[in-house]
C-alpha atoms as a PDB file:
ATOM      1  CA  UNK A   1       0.000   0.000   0.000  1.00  0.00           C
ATOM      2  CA  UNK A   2       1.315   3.290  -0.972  1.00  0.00           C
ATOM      3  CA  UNK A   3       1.703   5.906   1.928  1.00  0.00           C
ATOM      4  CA  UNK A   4      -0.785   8.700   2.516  1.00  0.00           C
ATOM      5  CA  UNK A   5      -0.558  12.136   1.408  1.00  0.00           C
ATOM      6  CA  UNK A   6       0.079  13.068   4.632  1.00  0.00           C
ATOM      7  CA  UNK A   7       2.536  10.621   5.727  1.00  0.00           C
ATOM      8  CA  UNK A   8       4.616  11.282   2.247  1.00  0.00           C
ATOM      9  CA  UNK A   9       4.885  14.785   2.711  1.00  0.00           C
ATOM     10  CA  UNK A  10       6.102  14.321   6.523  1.00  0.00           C
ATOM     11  CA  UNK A  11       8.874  12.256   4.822  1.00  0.00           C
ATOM     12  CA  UNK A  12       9.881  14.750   2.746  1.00  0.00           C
ATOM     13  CA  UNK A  13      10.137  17.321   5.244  1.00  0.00           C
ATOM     14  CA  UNK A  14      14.119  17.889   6.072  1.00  0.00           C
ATOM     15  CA  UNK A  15      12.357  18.791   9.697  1.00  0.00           C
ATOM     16  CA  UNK A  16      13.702  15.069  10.828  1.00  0.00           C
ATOM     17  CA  UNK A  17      17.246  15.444   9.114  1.00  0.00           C
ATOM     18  CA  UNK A  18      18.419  18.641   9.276  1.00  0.00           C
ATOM     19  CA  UNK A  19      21.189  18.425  11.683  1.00  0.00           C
ATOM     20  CA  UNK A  20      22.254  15.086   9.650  1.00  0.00           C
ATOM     21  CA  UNK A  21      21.573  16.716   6.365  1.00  0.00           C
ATOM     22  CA  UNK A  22      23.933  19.566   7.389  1.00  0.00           C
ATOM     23  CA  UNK A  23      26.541  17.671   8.900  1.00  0.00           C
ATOM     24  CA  UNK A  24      26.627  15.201   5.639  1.00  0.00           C
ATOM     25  CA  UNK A  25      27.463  18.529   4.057  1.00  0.00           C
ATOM     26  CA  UNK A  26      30.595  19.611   6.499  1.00  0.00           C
ATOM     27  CA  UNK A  27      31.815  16.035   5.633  1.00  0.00           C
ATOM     28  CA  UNK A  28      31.125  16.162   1.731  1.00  0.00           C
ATOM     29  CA  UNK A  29      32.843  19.903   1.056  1.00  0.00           C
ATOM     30  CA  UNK A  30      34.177  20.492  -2.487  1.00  0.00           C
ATOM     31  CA  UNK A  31      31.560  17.578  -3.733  1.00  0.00           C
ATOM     32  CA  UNK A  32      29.577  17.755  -7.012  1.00  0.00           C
ATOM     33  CA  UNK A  33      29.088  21.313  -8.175  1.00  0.00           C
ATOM     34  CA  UNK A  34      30.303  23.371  -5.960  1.00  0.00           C
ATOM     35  CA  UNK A  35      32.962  24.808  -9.101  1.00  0.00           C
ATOM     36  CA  UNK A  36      30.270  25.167 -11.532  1.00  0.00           C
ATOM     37  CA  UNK A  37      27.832  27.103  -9.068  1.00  0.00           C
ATOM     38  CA  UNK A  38      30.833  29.494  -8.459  1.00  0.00           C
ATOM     39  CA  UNK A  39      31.902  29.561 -12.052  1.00  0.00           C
ATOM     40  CA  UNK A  40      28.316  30.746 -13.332  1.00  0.00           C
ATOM     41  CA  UNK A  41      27.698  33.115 -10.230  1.00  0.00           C
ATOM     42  CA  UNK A  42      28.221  36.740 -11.124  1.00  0.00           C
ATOM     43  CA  UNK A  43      30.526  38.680  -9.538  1.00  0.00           C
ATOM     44  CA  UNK A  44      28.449  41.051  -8.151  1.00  0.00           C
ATOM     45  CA  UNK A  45      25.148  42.428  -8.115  1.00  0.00           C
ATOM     46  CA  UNK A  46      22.168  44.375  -5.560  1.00  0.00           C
ATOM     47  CA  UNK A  47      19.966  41.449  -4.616  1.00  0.00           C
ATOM     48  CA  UNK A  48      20.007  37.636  -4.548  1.00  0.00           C
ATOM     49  CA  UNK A  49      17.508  35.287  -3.661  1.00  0.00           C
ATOM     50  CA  UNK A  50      18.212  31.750  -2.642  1.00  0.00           C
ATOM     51  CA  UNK A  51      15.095  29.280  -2.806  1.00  0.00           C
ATOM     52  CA  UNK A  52      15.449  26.266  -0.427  1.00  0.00           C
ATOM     53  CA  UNK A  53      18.440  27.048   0.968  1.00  0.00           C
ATOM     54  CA  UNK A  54      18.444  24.387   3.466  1.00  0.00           C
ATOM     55  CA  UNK A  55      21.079  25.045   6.392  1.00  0.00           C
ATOM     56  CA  UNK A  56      23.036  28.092   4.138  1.00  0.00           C
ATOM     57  CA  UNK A  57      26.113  27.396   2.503  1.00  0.00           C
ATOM     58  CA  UNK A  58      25.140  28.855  -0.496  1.00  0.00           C
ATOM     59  CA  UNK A  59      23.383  32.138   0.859  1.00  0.00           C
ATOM     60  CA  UNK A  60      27.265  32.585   1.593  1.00  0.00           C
ATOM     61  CA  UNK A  61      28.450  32.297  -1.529  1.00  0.00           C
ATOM     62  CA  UNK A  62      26.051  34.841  -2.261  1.00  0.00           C
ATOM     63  CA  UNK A  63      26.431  37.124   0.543  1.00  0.00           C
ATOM     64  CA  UNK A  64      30.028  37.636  -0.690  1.00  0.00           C
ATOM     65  CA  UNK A  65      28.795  38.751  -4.303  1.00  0.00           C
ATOM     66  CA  UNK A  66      25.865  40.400  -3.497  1.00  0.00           C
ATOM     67  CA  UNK A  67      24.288  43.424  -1.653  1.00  0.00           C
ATOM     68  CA  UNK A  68      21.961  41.666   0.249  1.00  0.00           C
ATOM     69  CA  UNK A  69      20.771  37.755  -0.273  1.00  0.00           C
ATOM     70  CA  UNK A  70      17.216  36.516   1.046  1.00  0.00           C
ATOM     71  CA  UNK A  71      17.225  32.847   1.810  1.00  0.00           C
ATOM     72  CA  UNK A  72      13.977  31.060   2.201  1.00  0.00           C
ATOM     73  CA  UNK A  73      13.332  27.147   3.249  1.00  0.00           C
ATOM     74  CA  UNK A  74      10.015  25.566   3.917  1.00  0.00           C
ATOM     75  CA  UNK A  75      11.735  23.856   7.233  1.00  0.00           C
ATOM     76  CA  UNK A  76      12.441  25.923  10.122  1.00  0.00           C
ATOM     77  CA  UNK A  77      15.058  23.199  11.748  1.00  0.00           C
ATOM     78  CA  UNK A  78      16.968  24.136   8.331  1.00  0.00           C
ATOM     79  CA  UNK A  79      16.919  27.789   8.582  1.00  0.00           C
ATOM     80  CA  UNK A  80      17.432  27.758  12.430  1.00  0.00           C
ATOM     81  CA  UNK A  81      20.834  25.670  11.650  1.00  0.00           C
ATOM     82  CA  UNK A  82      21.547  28.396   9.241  1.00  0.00           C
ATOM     83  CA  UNK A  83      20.577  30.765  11.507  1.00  0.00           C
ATOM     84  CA  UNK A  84      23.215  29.745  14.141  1.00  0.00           C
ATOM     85  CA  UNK A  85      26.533  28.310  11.758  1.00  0.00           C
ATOM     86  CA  UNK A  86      25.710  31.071   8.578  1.00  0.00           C
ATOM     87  CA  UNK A  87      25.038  34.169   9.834  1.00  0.00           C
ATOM     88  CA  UNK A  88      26.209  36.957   7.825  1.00  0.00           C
ATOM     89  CA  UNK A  89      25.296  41.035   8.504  1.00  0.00           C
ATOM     90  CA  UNK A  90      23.552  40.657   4.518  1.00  0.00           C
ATOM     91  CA  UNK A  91      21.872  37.707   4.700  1.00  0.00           C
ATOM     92  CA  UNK A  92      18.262  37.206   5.610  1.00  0.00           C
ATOM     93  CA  UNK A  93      16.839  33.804   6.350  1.00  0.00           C
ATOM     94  CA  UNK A  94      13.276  33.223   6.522  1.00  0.00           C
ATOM     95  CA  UNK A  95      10.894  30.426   6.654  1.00  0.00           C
ATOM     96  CA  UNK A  96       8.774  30.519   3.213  1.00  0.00           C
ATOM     97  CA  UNK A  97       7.391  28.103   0.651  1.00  0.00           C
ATOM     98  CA  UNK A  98       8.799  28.725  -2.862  1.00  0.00           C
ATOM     99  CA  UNK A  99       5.583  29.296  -4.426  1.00  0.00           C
ATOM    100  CA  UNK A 100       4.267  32.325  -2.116  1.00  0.00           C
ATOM    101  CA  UNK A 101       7.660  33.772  -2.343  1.00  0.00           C
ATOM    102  CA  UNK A 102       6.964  37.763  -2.726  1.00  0.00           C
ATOM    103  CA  UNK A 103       9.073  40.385  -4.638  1.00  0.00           C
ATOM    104  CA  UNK A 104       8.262  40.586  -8.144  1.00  0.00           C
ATOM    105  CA  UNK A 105      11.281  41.702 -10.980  1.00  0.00           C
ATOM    106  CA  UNK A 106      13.115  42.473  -7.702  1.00  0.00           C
ATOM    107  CA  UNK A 107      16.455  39.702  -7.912  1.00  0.00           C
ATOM    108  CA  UNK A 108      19.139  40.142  -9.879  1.00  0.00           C
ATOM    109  CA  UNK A 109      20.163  36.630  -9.293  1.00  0.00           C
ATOM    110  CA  UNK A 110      17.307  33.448  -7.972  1.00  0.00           C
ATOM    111  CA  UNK A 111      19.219  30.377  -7.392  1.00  0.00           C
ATOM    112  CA  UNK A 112      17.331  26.939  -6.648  1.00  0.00           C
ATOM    113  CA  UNK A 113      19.333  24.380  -5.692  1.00  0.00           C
ATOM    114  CA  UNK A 114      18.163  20.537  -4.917  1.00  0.00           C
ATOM    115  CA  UNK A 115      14.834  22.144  -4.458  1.00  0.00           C
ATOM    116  CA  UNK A 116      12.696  21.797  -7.463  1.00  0.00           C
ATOM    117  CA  UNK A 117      12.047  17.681  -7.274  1.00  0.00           C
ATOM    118  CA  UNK A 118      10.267  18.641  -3.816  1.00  0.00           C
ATOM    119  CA  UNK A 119       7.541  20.984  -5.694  1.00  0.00           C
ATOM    120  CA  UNK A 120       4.047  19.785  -7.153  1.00  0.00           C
ATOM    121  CA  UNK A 121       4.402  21.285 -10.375  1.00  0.00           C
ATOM    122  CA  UNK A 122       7.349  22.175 -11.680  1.00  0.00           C
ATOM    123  CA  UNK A 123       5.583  24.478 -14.631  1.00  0.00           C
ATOM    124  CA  UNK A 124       4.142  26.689 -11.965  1.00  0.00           C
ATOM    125  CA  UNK A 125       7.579  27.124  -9.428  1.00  0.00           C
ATOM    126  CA  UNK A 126       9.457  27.568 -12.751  1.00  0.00           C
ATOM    127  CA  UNK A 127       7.317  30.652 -13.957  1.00  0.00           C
ATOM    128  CA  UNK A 128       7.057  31.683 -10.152  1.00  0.00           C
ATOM    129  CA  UNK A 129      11.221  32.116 -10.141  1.00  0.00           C
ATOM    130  CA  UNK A 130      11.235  34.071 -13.390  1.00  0.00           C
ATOM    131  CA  UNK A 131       8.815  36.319 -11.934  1.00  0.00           C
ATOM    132  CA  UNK A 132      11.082  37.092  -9.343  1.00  0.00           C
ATOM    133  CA  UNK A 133      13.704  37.819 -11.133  1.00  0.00           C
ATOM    134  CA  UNK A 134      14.530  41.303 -12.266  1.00  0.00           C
ATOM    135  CA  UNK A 135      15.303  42.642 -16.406  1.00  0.00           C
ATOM    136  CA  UNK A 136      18.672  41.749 -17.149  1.00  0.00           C
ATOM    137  CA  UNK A 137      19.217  39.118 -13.704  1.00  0.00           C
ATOM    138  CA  UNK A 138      20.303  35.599 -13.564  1.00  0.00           C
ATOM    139  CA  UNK A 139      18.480  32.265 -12.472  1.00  0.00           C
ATOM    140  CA  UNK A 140      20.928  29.547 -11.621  1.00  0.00           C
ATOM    141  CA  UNK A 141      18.859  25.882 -11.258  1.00  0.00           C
ATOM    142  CA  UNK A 142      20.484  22.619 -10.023  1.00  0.00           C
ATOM    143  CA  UNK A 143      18.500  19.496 -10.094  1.00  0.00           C
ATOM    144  CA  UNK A 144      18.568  15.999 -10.199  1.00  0.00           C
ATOM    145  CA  UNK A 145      16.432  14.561 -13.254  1.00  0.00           C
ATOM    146  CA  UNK A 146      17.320  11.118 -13.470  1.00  0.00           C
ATOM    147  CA  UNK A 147      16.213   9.392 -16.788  1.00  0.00           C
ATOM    148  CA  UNK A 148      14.354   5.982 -17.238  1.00  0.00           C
ATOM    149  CA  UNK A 149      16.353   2.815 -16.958  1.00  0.00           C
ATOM    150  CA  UNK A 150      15.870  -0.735 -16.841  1.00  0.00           C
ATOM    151  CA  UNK A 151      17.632  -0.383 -13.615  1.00  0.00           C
ATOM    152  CA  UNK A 152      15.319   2.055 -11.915  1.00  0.00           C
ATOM    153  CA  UNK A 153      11.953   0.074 -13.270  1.00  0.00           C
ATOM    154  CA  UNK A 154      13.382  -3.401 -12.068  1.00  0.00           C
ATOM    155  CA  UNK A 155      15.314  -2.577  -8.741  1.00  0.00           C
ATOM    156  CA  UNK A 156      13.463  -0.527  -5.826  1.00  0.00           C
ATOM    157  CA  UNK A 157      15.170   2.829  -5.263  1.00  0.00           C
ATOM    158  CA  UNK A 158      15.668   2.105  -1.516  1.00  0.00           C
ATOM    159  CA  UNK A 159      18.616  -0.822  -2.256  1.00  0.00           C
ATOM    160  CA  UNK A 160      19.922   1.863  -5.164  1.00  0.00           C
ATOM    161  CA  UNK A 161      20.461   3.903  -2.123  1.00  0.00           C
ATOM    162  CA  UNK A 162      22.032   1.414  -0.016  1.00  0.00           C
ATOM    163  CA  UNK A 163      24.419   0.610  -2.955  1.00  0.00           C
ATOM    164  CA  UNK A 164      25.322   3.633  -4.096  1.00  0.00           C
ATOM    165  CA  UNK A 165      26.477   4.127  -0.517  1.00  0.00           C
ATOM    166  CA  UNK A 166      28.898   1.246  -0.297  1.00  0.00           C
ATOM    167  CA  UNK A 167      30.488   2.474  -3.490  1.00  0.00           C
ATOM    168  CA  UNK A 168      30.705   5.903  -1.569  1.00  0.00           C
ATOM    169  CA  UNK A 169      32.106   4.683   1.567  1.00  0.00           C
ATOM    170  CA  UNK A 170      34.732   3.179  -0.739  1.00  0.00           C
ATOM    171  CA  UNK A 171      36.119   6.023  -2.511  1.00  0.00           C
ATOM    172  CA  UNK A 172      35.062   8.002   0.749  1.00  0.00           C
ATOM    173  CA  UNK A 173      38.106   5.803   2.405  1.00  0.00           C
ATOM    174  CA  UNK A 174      40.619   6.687   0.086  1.00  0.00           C
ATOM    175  CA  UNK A 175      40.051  10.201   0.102  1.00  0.00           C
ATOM    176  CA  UNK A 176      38.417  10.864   3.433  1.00  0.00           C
ATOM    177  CA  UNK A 177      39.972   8.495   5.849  1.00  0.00           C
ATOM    178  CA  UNK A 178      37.988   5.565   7.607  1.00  0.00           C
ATOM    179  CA  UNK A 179      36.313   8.404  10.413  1.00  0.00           C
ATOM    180  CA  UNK A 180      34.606  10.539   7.659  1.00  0.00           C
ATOM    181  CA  UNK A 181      34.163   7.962   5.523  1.00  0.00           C
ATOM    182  CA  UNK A 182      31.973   5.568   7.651  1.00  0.00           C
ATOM    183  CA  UNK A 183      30.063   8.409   9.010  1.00  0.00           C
ATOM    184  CA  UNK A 184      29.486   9.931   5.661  1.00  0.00           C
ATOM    185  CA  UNK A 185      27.667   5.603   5.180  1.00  0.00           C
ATOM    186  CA  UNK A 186      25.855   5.738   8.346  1.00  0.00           C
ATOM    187  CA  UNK A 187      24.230   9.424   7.228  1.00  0.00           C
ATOM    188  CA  UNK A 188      23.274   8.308   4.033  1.00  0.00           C
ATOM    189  CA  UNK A 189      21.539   5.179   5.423  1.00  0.00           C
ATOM    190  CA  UNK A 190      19.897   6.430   8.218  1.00  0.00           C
ATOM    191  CA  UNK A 191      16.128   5.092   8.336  1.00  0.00           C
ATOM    192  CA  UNK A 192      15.229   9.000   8.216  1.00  0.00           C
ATOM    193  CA  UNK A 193      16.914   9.436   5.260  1.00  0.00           C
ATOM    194  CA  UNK A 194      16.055   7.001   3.154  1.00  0.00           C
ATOM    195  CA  UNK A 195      12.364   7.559   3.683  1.00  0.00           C
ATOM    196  CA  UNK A 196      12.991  10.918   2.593  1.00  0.00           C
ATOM    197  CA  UNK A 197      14.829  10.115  -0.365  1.00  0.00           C
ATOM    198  CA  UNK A 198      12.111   7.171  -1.465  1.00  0.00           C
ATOM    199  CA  UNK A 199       9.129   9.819  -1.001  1.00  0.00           C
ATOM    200  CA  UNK A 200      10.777  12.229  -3.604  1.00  0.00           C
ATOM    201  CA  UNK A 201       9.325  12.457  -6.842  1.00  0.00           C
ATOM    202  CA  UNK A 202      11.151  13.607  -9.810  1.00  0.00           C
ATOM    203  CA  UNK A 203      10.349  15.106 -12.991  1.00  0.00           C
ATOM    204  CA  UNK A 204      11.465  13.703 -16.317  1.00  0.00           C
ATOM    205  CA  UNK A 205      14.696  15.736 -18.788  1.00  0.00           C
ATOM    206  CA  UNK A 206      11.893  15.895 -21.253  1.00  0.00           C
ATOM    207  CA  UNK A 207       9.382  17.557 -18.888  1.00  0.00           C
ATOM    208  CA  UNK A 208      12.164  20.151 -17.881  1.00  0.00           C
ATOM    209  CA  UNK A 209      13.080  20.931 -21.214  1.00  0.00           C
ATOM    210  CA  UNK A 210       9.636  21.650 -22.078  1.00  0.00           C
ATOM    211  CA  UNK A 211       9.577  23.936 -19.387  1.00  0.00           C
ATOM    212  CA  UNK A 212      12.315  25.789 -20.025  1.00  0.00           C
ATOM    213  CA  UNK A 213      11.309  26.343 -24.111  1.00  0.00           C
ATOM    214  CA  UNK A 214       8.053  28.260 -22.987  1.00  0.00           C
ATOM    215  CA  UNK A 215      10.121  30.159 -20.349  1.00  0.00           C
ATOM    216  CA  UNK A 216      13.658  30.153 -20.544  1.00  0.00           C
ATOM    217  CA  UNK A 217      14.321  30.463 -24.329  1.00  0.00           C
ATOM    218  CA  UNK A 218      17.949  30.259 -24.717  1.00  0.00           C
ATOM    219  CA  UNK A 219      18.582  28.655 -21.195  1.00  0.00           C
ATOM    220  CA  UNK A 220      22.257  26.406 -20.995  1.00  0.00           C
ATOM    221  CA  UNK A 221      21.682  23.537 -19.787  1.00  0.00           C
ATOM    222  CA  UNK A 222      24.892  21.469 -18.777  1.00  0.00           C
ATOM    223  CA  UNK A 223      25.027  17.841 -16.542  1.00  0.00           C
ATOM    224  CA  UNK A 224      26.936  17.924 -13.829  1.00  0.00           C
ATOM    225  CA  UNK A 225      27.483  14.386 -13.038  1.00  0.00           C
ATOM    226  CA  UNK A 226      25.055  11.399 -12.522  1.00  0.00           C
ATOM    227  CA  UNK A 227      21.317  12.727 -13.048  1.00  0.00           C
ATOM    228  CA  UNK A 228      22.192  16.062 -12.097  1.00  0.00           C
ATOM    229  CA  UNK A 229      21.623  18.710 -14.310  1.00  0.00           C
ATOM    230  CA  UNK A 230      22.494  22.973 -14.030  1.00  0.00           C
ATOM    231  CA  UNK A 231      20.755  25.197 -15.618  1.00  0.00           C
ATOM    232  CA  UNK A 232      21.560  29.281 -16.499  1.00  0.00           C
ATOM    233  CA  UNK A 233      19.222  31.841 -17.912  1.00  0.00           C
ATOM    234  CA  UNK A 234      19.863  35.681 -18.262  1.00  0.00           C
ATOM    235  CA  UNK A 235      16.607  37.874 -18.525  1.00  0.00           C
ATOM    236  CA  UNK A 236      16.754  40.366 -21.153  1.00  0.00           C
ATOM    237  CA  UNK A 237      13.562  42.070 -21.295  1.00  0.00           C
END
């Protein structure tokens, strides 16, 4: 039996993880696309807005381009970890939902990162961001969109989980050492996290690039490794 409504959003609240979701991050520094988030960033600019920022460590990298960066998550554990560890004098965290997000043509730069596969419709956040953003700004997307595979239709996502994180640990022990390493496993298999992660729902490439051709004409869309794909669009009206 599927779970209820209810019961999947509670899973894929970060409410539960946050202080494991954050620390997985202290232990995984430099990972993925970190480079390409700075390399597309613009040097400098008024305002920034950073949509799901989770526990903060990119409304840094903003604060040190930017005027003034708002940083909005739906879970208050999140923003009360980024509260305490991210503080900056130009940075403004709030608890907000993506889609009521206020301050039309005002951003010169909206980043969403690891956010979007958490919204109902990705259409509707999609056109919400561009309204934010203001003539001649920036939006910088990173998302997972994993494609369909034999492997995904046949094997259950939960053991992909558990097996991508025994490949992990074993790179993790060459270039973390055993300590970091094994607690980067235990993290990533934590009975929290995996429901989390198995509650997610992702959209398809061809449902994003569809998107993006009504909205975004023009966008750059690049993969970043696995299923993970960055997007870049300048406004020009």
């Amino acid at each position: 039996m599927g779970r209820s409504p209810a019961a999947r959003l509670a899973a894929q609240s970060f409410d539960r993880t946050a202080a494991d979701y954050d620390r997985r991050g202290d232990l995984s520094e430099n990972d993925g696309f970190t480079n390409w988030l700075v390399s597309v960033l613009p040097p400098a600019g008024g305002r920034a807005l950073d949509l799901g920022c989770g526990a903060g460590r990119h409304a840094v990298l903003l604060a040190e381009r930017f005027t003034h960066v708002d940083a909005i998550d739906l879970s208050l554990p999140m923003i009360e970890i980024a509260r305490a560890k991210r503080s900056r004098p130009n940075i403004t965290y709030q608890q907000a939902d993506l889609l009521t997000t206020s301050g039309s043509g005002e951003y010169d730069l909206v980043l969403s990162v690891m956010t979007l596969h958490h919204v109902p419709d990705l259409h509707a956040a999609l056109a919400h961001i561009r309204e934010l953003l203001a003539p001649g700004g920036r939006i910088v997307v990173v998302d997972p969109y994993p494609g369909d595979s034999v492997l995904q239709r046949l094997v259950p996502l939960r053991p992909r989980l558990h097996a991508g994180a025994v490949l992990r640990l074993g790179t993790d022990l060459v270039r973390r050492g055993p300590a970091s390493a094994w607690e980067i496993y235990r993290l990533s298999t934590r009975r929290e996290w995996l429901d989390h992660r198995v509650s997610d729902r992702f959209f398809s490439p061809e449902e994003l690039q569809q998107c993006c051709a009504t909205l975004f004409p023009g966008c750059k869309m690049e993969g970043l490794g696995g299923s993970v794909v960055g997007l870049t669009w300048d406004c020009s009206r």
